[in-house]
Protein backbone atom coordinates (compact mmCIF):
# COMPACT_ATOMS: atom_id res chain seq x y z
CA UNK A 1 21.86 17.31 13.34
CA UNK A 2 18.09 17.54 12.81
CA UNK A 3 16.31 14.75 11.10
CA UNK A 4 15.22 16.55 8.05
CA UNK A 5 18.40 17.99 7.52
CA UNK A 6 19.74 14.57 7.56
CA UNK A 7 17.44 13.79 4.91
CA UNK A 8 18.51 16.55 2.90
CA UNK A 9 21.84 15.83 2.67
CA UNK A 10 21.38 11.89 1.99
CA UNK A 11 19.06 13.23 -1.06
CA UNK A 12 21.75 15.87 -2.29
CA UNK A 13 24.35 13.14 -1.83
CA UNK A 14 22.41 10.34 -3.78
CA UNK A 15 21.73 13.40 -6.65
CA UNK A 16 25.70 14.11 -6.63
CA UNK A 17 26.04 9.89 -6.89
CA UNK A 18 24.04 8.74 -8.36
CA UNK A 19 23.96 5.29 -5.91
CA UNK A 20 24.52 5.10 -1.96
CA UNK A 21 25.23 1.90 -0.07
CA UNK A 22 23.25 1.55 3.42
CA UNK A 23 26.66 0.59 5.21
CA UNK A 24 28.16 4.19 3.76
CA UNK A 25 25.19 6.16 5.06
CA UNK A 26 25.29 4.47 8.21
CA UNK A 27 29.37 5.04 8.48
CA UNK A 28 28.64 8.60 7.07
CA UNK A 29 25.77 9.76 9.13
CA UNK A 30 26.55 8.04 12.36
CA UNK A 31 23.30 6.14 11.92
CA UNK A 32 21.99 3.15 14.00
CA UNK A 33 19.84 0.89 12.25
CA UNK A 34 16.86 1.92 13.67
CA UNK A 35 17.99 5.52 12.16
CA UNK A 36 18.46 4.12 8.98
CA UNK A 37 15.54 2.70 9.01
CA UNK A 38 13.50 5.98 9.57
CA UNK A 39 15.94 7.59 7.00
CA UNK A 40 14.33 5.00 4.47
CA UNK A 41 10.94 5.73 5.22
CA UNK A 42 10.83 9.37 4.95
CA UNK A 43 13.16 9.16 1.51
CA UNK A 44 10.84 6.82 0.11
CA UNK A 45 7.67 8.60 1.05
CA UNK A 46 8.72 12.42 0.22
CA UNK A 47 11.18 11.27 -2.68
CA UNK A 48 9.81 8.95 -5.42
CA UNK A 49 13.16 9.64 -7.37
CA UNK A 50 14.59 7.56 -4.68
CA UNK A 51 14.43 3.87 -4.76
CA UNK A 52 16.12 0.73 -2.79
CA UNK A 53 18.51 -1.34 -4.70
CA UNK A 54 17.94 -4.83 -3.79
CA UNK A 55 18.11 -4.18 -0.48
CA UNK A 56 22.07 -2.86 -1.05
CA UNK A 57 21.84 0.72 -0.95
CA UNK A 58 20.07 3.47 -2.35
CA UNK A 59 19.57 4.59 -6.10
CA UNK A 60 18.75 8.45 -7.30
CA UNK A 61 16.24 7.27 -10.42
CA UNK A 62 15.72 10.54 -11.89
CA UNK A 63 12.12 10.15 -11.41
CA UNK A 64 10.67 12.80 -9.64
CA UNK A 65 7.44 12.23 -11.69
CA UNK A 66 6.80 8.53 -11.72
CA UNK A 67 3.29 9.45 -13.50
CA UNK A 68 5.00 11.15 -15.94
CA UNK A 69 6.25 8.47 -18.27
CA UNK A 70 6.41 4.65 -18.61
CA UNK A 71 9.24 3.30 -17.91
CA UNK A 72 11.24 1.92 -20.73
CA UNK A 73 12.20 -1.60 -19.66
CA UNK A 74 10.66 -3.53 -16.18
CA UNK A 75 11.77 -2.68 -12.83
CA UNK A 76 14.79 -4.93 -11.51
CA UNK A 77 12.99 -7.17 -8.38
CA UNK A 78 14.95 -8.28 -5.85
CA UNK A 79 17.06 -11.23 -7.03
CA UNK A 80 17.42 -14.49 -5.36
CA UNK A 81 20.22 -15.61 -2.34
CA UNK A 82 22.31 -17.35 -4.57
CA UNK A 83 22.75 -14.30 -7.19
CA UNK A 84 23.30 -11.83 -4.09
CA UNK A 85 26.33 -14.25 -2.62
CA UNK A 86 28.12 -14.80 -6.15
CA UNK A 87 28.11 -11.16 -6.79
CA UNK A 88 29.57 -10.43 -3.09
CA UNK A 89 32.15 -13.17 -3.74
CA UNK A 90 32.94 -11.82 -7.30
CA UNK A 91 33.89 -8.63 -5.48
CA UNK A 92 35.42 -10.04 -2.72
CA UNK A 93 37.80 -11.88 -5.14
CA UNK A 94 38.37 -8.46 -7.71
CA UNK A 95 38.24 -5.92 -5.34
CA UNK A 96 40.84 -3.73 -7.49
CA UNK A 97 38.25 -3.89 -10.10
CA UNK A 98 34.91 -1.22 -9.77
CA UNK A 99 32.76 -3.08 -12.46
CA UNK A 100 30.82 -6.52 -10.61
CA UNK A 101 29.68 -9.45 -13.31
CA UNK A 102 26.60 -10.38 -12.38
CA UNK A 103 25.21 -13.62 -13.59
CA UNK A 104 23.34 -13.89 -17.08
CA UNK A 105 20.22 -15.55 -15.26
CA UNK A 106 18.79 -14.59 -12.18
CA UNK A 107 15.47 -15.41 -10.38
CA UNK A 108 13.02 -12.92 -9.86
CA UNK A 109 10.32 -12.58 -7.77
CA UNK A 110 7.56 -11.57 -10.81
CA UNK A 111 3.48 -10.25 -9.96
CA UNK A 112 0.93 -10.31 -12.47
CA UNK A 113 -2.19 -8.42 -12.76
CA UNK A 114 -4.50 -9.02 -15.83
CA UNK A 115 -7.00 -5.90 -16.48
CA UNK A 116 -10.01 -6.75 -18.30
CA UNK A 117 -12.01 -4.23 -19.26
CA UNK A 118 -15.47 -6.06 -19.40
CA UNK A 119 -17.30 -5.80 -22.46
CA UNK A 120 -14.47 -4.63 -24.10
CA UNK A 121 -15.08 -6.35 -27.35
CA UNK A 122 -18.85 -5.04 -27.53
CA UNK A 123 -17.50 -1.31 -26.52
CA UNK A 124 -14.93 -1.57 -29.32
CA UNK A 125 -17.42 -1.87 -31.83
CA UNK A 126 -19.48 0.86 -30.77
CA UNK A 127 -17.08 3.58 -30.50
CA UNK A 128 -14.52 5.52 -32.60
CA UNK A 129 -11.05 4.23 -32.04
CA UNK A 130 -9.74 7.46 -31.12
CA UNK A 131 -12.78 7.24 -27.93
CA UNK A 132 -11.51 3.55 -27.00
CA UNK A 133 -7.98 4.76 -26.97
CA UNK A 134 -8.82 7.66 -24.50
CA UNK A 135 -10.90 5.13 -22.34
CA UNK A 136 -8.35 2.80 -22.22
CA UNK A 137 -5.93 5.11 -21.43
CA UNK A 138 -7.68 6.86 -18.27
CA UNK A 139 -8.10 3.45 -16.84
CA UNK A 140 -3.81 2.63 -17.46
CA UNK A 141 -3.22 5.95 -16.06
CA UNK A 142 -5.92 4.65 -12.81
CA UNK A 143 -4.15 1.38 -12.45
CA UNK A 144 -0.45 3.02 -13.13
CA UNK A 145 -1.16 5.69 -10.24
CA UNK A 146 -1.20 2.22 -8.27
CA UNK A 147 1.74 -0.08 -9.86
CA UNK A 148 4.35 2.45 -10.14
CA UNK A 149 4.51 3.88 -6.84
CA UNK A 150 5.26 -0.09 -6.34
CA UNK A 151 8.19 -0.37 -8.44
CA UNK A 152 5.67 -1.39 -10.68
CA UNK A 153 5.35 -1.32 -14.70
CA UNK A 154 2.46 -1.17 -17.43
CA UNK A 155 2.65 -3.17 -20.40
């Protein structure tokens, strides 16, 4: 099977889904890791819809246009070792049962990056609101074209 046409199918397949584990793709596509691994890559790249699920699987976001909208709550990060293992042994123990718990709390990994637009205070005073607004807005949509290709969010 050629590569792209591999990558096809994985994409129709996550559309159809919805979600993919990497140990299904792997027993579905006959995929080493190092297969899976270039499988990623090219999904990732060429499909911004596409996105990891801590590290599990794969995840068909419906997002073909991550410049197109905010998203409406932050991004999940990766959660800690501790959170993975109880929700592996939670389905270990239920695995009649297609719904996993998962903990209340759970540590994130969290970046920050404060924006200041310098002189901002001066600037507001100067022009109309409705100017401001616009200004501020090109530079979100600047700084967004960076953070949400990231799995990033503006606030």
């Amino acid at each position: 099977m050629e590569f792209y046409q591999r990558v096809d199918q994985v994409a129709e397949l996550l559309r159809e889904r919805q979600r993919v584990t990497y140990r299904s793709l792997k027993e579905q596509f006959d995929l080493d890791d190092a297969a899976l691994e270039a499988l990623k890559e090219e999904l990732f790249f060429s499909r911004p819809e596409i996105k990891d699920e801590v590290g599990r699987g794969l995840v068909w976001t419906d997002e073909a246009n991550p410049l197109a909208s905010v998203p409406s709550a932050p991004v999940t990060a990766p959660t800690s070792r501790a959170v993975t293992e109880d929700v592996e042994s939670s389905q270990e123990a239920d695995s009649s049962s297609t719904q996993v718990s998962v903990p209340d709390a759970e540590r994130r990994q969290l970046t920050v990056m404060f924006c200041d637009l310098a002189d901002s205070t001066a600037l507001s005073t100067q022009l109309d609101p409705e100017t401001l607004r616009e200004n501020q807005a090109v530079g979100g949509a600047l700084g967004g074209s960076e953070v949400r290709p990231r799995s990033g969010c503006l606030a």
